[in-house]
N, C-alpha and C. Protein backbone atom coordinates (compact mmCIF):
# COMPACT_ATOMS: atom_id res chain seq x y z
N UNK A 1 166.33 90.88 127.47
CA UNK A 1 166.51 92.21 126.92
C UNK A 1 165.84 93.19 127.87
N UNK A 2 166.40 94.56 127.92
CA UNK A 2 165.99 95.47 128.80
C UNK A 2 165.78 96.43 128.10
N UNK A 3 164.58 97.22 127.88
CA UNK A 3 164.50 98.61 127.17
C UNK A 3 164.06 100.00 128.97
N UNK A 4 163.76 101.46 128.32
CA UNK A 4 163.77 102.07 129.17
C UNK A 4 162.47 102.34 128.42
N UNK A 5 161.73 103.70 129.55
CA UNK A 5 160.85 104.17 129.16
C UNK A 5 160.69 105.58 130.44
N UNK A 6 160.89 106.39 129.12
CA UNK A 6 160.66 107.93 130.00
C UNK A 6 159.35 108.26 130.46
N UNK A 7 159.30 109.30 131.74
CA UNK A 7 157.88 109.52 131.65
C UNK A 7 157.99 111.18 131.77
N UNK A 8 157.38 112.09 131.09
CA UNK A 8 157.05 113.28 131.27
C UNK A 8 155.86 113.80 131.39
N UNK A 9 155.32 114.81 132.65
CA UNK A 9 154.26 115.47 132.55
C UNK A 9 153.67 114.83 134.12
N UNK A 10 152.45 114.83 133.34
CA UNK A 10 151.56 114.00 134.22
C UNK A 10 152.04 112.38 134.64
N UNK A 11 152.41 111.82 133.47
CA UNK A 11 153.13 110.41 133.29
C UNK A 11 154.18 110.49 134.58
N UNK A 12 154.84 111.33 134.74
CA UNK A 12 155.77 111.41 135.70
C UNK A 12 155.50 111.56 136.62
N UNK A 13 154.35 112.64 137.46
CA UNK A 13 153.71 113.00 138.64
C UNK A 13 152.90 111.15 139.32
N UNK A 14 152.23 110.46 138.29
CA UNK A 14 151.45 109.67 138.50
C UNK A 14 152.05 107.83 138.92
N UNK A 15 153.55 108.08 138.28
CA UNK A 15 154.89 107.14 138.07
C UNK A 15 155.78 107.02 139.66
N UNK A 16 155.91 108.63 139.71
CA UNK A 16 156.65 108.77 140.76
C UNK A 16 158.23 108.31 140.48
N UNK A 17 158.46 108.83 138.80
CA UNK A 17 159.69 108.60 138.44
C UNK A 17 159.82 109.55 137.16
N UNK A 18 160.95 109.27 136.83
CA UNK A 18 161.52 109.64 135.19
C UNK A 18 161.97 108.59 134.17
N UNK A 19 162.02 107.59 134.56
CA UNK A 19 162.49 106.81 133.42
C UNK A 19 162.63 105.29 134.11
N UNK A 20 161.84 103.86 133.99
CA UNK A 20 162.16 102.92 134.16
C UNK A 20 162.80 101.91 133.19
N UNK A 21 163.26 100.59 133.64
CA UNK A 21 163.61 99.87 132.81
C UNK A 21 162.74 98.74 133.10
N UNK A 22 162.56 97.84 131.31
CA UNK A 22 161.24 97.16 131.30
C UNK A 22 161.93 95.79 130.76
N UNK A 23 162.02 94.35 131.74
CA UNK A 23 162.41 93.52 131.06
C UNK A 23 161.43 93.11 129.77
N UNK A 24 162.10 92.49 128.96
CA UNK A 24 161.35 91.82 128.17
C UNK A 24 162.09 90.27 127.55
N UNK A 25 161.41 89.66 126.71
CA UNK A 25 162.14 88.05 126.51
C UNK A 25 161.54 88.27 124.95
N UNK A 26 162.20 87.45 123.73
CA UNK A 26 161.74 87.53 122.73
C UNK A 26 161.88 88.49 122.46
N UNK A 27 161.28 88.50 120.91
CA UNK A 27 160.82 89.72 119.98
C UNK A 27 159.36 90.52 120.71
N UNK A 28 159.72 91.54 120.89
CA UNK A 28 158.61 92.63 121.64
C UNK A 28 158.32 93.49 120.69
N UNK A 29 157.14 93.80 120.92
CA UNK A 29 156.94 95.19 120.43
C UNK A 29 156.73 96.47 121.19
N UNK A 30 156.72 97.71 120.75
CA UNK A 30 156.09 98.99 121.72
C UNK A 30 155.06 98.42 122.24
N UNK A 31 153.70 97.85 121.81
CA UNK A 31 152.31 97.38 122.41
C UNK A 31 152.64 96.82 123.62
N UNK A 32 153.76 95.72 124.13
CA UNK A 32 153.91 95.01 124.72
C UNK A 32 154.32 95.41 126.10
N UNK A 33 155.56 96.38 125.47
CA UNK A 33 155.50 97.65 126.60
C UNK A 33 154.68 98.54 127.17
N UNK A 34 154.05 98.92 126.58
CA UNK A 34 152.55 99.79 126.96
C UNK A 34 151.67 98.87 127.95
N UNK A 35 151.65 97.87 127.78
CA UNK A 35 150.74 96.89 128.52
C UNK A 35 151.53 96.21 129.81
N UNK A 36 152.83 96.29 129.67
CA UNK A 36 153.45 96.14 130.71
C UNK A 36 153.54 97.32 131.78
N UNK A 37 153.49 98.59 131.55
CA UNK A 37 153.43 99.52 131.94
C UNK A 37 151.96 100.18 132.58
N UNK A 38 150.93 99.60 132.03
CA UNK A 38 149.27 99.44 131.99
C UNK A 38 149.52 99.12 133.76
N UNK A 39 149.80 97.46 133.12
CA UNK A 39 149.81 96.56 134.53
C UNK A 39 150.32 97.09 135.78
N UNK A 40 152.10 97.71 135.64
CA UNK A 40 152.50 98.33 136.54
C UNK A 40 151.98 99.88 137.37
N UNK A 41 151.20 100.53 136.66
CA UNK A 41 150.44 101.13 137.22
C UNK A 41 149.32 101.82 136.35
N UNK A 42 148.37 100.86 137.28
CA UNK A 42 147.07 101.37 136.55
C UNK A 42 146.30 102.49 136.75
N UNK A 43 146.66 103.15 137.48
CA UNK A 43 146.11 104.55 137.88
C UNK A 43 146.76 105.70 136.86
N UNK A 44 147.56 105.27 136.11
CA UNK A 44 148.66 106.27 134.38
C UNK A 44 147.24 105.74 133.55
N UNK A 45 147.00 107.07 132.68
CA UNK A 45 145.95 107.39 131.79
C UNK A 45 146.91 107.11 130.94
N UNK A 46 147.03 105.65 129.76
CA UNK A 46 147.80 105.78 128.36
C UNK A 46 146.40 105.13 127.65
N UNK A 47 145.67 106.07 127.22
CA UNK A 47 144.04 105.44 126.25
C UNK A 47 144.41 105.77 124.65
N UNK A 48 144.07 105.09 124.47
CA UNK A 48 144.04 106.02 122.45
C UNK A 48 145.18 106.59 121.81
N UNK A 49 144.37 107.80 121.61
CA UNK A 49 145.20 108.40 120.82
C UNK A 49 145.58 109.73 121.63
N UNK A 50 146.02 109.28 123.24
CA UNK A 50 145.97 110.23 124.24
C UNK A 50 147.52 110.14 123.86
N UNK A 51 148.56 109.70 123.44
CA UNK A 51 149.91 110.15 123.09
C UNK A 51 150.33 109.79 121.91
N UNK A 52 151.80 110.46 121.58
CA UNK A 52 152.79 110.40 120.71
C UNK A 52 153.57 109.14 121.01
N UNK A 53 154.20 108.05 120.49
CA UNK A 53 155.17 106.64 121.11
C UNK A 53 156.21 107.29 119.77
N UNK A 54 157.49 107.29 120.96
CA UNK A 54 158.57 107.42 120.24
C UNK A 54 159.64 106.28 120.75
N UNK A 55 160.41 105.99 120.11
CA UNK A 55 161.94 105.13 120.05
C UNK A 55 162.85 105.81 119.76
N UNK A 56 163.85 105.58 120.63
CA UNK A 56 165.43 106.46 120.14
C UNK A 56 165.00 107.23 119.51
N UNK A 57 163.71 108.86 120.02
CA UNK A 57 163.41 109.79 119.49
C UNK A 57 163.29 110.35 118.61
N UNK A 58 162.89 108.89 118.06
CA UNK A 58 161.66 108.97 116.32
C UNK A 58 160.53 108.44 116.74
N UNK A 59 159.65 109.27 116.10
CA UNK A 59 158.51 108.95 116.15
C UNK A 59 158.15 107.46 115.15
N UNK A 60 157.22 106.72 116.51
CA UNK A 60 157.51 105.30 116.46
C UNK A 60 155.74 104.96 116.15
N UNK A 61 155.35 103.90 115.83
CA UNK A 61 154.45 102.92 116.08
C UNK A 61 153.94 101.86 117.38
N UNK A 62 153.15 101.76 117.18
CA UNK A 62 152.56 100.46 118.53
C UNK A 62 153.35 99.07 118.25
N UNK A 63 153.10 98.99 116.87
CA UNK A 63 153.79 97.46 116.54
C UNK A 63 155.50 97.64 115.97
N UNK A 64 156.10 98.57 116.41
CA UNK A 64 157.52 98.86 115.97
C UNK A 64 158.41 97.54 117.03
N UNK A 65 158.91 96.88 116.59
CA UNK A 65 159.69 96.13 117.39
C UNK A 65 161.04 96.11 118.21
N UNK A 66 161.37 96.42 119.14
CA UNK A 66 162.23 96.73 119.70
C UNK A 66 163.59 96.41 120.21
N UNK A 67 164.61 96.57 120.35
CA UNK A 67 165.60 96.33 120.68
C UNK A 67 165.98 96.55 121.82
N UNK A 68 167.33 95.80 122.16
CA UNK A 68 168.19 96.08 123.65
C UNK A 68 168.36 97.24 123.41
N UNK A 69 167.98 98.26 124.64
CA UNK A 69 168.24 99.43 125.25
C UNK A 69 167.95 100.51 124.91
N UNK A 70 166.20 100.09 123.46
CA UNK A 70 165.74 100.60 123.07
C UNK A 70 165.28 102.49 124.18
N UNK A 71 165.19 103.19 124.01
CA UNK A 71 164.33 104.37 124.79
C UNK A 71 162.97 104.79 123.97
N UNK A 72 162.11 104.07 124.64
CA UNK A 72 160.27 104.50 124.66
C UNK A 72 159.94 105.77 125.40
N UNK A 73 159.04 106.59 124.79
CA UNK A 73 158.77 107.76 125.32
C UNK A 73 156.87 107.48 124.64
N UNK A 74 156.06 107.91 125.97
CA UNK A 74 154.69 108.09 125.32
C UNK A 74 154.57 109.06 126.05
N UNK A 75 155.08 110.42 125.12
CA UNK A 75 154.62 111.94 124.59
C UNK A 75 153.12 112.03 125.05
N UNK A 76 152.84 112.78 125.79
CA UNK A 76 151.61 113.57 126.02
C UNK A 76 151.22 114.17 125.37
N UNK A 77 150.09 114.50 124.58
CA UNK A 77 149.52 115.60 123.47
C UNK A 77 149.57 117.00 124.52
N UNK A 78 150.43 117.93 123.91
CA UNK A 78 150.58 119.06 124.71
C UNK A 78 149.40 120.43 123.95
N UNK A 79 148.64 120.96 124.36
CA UNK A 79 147.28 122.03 124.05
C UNK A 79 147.62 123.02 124.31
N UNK A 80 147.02 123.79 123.57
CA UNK A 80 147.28 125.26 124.16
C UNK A 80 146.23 126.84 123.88
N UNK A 81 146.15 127.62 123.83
CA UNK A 81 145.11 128.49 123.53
C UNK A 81 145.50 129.54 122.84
């Protein structure tokens, strides 16, 4: 199974992309992806409760389980004054 995963912001500057694709085998979850993504570059700040995780652009969970050709997005908390 193959899902994607967008990157915006900083995520993107630090990626040196917009959107990869993440094999996976089995039942996955978002967590699984996040940690695959950890690994692939560890110099991307994803700590805590430093983003939003969305799926097919609902707001998603860590342990939401995923599907073929699922789209992951970890949303940056955007601030302002």
């Amino acid at each position: 199974m193959v899902v994607s995963v967008q990157f915006h912001g900083a995520q993107r500057a630090a990626t040196q992309s917009k959107e990869i694709q993440v094999p996976l085998s089995g039942d996955r979850k978002v967590s699984d992806v996040l940690l695959y993504i950890k690994n692939c570059y560890p110099g991307l700040e994803l700590n805590g409760n430093d983003f939003l995780v969305t799926v097919n652009n609902r707001v998603s969970t860590m342990n939401h389980l995923l599907n073929p050709d699922d789209k992951i997005t970890f949303l940056p908390h955007i601030g302002g004054g």
